[in-house]
Protein backbone atom coordinates (compact mmCIF):
# COMPACT_ATOMS: atom_id res chain seq x y z
CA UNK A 1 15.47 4.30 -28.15
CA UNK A 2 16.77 4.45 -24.90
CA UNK A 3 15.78 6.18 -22.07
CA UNK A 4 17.00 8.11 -18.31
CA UNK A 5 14.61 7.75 -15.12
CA UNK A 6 12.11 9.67 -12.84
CA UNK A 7 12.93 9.33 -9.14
CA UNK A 8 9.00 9.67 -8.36
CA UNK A 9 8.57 10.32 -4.49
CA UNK A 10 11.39 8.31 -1.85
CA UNK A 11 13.89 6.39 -2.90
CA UNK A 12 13.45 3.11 -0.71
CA UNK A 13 16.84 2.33 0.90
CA UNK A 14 16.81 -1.19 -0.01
CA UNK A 15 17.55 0.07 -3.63
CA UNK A 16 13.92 -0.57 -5.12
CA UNK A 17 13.57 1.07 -8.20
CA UNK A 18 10.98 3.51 -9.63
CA UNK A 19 7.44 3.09 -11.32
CA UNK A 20 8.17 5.84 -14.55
CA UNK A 21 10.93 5.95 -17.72
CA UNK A 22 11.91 9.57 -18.17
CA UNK A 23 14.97 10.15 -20.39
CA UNK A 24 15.83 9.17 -24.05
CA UNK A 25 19.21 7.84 -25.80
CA UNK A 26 20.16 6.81 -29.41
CA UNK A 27 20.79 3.55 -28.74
CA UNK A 28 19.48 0.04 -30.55
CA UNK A 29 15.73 -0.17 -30.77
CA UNK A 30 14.59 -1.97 -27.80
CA UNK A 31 18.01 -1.93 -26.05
CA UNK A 32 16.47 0.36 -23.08
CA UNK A 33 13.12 0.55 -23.06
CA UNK A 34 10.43 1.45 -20.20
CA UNK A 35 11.00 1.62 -16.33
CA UNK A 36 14.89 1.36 -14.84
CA UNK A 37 14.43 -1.63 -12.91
CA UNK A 38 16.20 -2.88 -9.87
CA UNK A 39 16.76 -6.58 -8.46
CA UNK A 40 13.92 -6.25 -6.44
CA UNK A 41 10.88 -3.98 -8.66
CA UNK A 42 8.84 -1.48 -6.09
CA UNK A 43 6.78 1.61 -7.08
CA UNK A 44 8.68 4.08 -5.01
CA UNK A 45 6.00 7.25 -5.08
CA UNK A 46 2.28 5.46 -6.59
CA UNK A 47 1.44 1.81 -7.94
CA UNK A 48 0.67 3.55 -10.96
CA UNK A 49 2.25 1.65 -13.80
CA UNK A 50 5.00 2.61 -15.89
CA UNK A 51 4.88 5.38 -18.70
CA UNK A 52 7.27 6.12 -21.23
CA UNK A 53 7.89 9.80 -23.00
CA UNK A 54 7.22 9.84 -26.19
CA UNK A 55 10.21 12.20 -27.25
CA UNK A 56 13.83 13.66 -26.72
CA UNK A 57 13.85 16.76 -28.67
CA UNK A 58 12.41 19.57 -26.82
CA UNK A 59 8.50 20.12 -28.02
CA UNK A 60 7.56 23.49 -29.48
CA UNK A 61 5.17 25.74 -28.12
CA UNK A 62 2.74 23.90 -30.79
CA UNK A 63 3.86 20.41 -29.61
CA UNK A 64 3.59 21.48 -26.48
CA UNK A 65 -0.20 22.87 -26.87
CA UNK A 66 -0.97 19.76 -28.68
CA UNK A 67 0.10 17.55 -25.58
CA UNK A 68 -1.95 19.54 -23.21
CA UNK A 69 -5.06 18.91 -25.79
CA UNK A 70 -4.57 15.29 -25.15
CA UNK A 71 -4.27 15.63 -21.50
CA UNK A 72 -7.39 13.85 -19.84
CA UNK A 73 -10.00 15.85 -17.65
CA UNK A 74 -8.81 13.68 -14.32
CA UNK A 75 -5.14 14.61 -15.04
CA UNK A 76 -6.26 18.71 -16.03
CA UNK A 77 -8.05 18.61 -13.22
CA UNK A 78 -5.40 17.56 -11.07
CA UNK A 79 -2.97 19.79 -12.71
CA UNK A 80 -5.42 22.86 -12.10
CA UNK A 81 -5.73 21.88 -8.45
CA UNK A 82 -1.92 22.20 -7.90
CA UNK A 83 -1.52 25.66 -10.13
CA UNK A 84 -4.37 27.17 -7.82
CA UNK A 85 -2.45 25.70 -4.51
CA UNK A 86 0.72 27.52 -5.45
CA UNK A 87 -0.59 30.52 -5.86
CA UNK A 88 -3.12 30.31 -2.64
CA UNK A 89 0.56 29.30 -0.79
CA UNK A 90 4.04 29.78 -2.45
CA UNK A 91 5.66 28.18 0.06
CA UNK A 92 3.68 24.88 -0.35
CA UNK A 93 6.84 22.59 -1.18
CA UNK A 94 4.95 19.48 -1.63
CA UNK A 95 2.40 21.55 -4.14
CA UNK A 96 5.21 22.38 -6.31
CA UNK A 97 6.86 18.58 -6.27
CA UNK A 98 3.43 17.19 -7.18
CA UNK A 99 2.85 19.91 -9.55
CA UNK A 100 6.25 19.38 -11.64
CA UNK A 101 5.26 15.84 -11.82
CA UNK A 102 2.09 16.49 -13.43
CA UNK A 103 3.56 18.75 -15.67
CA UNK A 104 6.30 15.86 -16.59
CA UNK A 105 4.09 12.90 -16.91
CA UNK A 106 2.09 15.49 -19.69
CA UNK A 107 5.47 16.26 -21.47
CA UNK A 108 5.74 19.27 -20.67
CA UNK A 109 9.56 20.37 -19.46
CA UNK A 110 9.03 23.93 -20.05
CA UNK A 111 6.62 24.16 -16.96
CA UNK A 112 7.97 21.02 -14.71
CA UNK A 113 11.34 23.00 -14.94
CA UNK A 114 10.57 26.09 -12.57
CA UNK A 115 8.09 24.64 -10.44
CA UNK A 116 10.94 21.53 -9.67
CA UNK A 117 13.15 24.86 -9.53
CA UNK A 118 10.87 25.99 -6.59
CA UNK A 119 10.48 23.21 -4.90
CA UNK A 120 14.47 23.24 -4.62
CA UNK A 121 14.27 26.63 -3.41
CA UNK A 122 11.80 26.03 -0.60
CA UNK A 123 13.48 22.12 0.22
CA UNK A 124 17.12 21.68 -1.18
CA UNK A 125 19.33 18.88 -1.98
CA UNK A 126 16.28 16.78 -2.20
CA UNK A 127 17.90 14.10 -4.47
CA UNK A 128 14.30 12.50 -6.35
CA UNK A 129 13.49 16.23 -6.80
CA UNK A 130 16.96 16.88 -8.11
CA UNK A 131 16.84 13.69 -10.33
CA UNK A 132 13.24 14.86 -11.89
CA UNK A 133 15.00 18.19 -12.72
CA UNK A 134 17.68 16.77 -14.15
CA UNK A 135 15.65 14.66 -16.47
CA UNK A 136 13.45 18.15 -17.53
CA UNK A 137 16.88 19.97 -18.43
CA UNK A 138 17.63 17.18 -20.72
CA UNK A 139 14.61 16.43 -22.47
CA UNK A 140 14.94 20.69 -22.73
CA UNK A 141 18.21 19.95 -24.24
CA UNK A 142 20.72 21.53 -21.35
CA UNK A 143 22.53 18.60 -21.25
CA UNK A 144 25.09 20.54 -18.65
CA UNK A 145 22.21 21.28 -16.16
CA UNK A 146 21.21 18.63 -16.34
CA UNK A 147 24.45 16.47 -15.42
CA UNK A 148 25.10 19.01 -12.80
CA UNK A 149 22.07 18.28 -11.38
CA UNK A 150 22.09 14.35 -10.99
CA UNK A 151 25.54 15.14 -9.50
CA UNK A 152 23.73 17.28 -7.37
CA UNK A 153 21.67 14.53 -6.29
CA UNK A 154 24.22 11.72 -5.86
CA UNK A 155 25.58 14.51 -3.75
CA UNK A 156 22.64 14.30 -1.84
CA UNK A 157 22.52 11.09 -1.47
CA UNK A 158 25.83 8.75 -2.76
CA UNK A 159 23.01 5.71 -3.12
CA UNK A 160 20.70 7.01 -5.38
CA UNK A 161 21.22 4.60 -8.08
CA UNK A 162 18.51 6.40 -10.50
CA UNK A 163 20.83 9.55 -10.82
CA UNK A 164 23.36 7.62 -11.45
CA UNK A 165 22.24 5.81 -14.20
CA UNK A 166 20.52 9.37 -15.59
CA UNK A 167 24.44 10.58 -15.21
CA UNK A 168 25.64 7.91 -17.54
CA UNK A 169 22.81 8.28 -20.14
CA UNK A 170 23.78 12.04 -19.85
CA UNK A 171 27.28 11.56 -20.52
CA UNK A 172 27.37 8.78 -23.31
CA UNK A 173 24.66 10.04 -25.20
CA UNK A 174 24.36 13.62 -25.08
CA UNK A 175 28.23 14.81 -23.73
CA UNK A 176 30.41 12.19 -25.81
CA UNK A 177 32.21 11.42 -22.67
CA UNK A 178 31.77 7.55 -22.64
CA UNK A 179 34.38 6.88 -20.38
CA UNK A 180 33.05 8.55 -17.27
CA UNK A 181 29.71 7.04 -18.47
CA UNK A 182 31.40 3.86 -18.04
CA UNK A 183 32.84 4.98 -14.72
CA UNK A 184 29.22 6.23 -13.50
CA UNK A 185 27.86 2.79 -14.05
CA UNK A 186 30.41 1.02 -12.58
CA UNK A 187 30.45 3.30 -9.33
CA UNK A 188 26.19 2.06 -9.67
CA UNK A 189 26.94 -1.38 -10.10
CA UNK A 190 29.03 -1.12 -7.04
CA UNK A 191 26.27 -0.40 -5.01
CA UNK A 192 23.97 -2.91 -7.02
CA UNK A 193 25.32 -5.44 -8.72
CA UNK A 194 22.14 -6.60 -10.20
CA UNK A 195 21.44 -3.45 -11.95
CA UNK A 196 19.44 -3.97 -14.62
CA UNK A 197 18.36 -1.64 -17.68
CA UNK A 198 15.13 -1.04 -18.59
CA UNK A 199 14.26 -4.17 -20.68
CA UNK A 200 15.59 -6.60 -17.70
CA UNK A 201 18.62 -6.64 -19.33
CA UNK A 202 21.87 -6.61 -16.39
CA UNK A 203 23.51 -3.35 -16.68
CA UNK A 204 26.76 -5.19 -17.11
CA UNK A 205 25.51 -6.53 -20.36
CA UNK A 206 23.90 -3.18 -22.11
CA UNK A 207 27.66 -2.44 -21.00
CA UNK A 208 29.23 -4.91 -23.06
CA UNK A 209 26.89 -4.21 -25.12
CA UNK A 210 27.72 -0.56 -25.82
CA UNK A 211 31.54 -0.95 -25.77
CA UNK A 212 31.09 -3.52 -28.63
CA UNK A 213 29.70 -1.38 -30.30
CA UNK A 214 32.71 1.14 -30.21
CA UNK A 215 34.96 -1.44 -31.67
């Protein structure tokens, strides 16, 4: 299982990477697992420690209900905070961000969708925003919004090395298009050389790795 990546909060110019997995690949078992790390590892939004999703497919409405049964009172709480600041003030773009994020670290794409969607609306081109989005269109299985969205993002900002590696995942996996998967990694490892997949493994080895593969 392999997986794409939540921008969570700024992107540190230094190219630190992020504290959260988000997306999912067939892949080898253990090939890409857990947070997309850079050469040097910072939490880029909380020190909260890495979580991973726990599927691709899009959940049912019953999936869905079953994942908000499991949800813990702090996180409920929280999540019931932010629904209640939206509606006290639409135009609250940091209530939306922070409630799509609670609604994507609880699996829930349906709902992280349009409030990402508004938070867009009220603050565009925000590139972690745009990369969150991107990951909630393809765990919701539109696998074309969602690669026009991290392209939106590395619009946004050419150095955002998490949409780039979410455009890859996006393209290989889900669009068949391996060579301009191959081409968005490369145009990452060009900015960071030391790129490194989720298991510590160099991205110029999962790579190799993946092209062997296709022998």
């Amino acid at each position: 299982m392999s997986q794409t990546h939540r921008a969570q909060g700024r992107q540190q110019q230094d190219g630190d990477y992020v504290r959260k997995s988000t997306m999912y690949m067939a892949v080898a078992v253990a090939l890409i697992v857990g947070a997309f790390l850079g050469v040097q590892v910072a939490s880029m939004y909380s020190p909260a420690p890495a979580q991973e999703k726990r599927a691709v497919s899009a959940p049912s409405q019953q999936a869905q209900n079953g994942a908000a049964s499991q949800i813990s009172p702090d996180v409920m709480g929280r999540i019931l905070e932010m629904e209640q600041a939206v509606l006290k003030d639409p135009n609250d773009v940091a209530a939306w961000t922070k409630l799509g994020h609670l609604y994507f670290d609880t699996d829930q794409p349906k709902k992280a969708i349009p409030a990402y969607e508004k938070s867009l609306a009220l603050k565009p081109n925000d590139p972690d925003v745009l990369t969150d989005l991107g990951v909630m269109y393809r765990e919701d299985h539109q696998h074309d919004r969602a690669l026009a969205t991290f392209e939106k993002a590395i619009a946004a900002n050419p150095k955002h090395q998490i949409a780039r590696f979410n455009k890859g995942i996006v393209l290989y996996f889900d669009l068949e298009r391996k060579d301009e998967a191959m081409k968005a990694w490369r145009e990452l490892l060009a900015i960071n050389p030391d790129a490194k997949a989720p298991n510590g493994q160099p991205l110029k080895e999962m790579m190799q790795s993946l092209q062997q593969q296709n022998k």
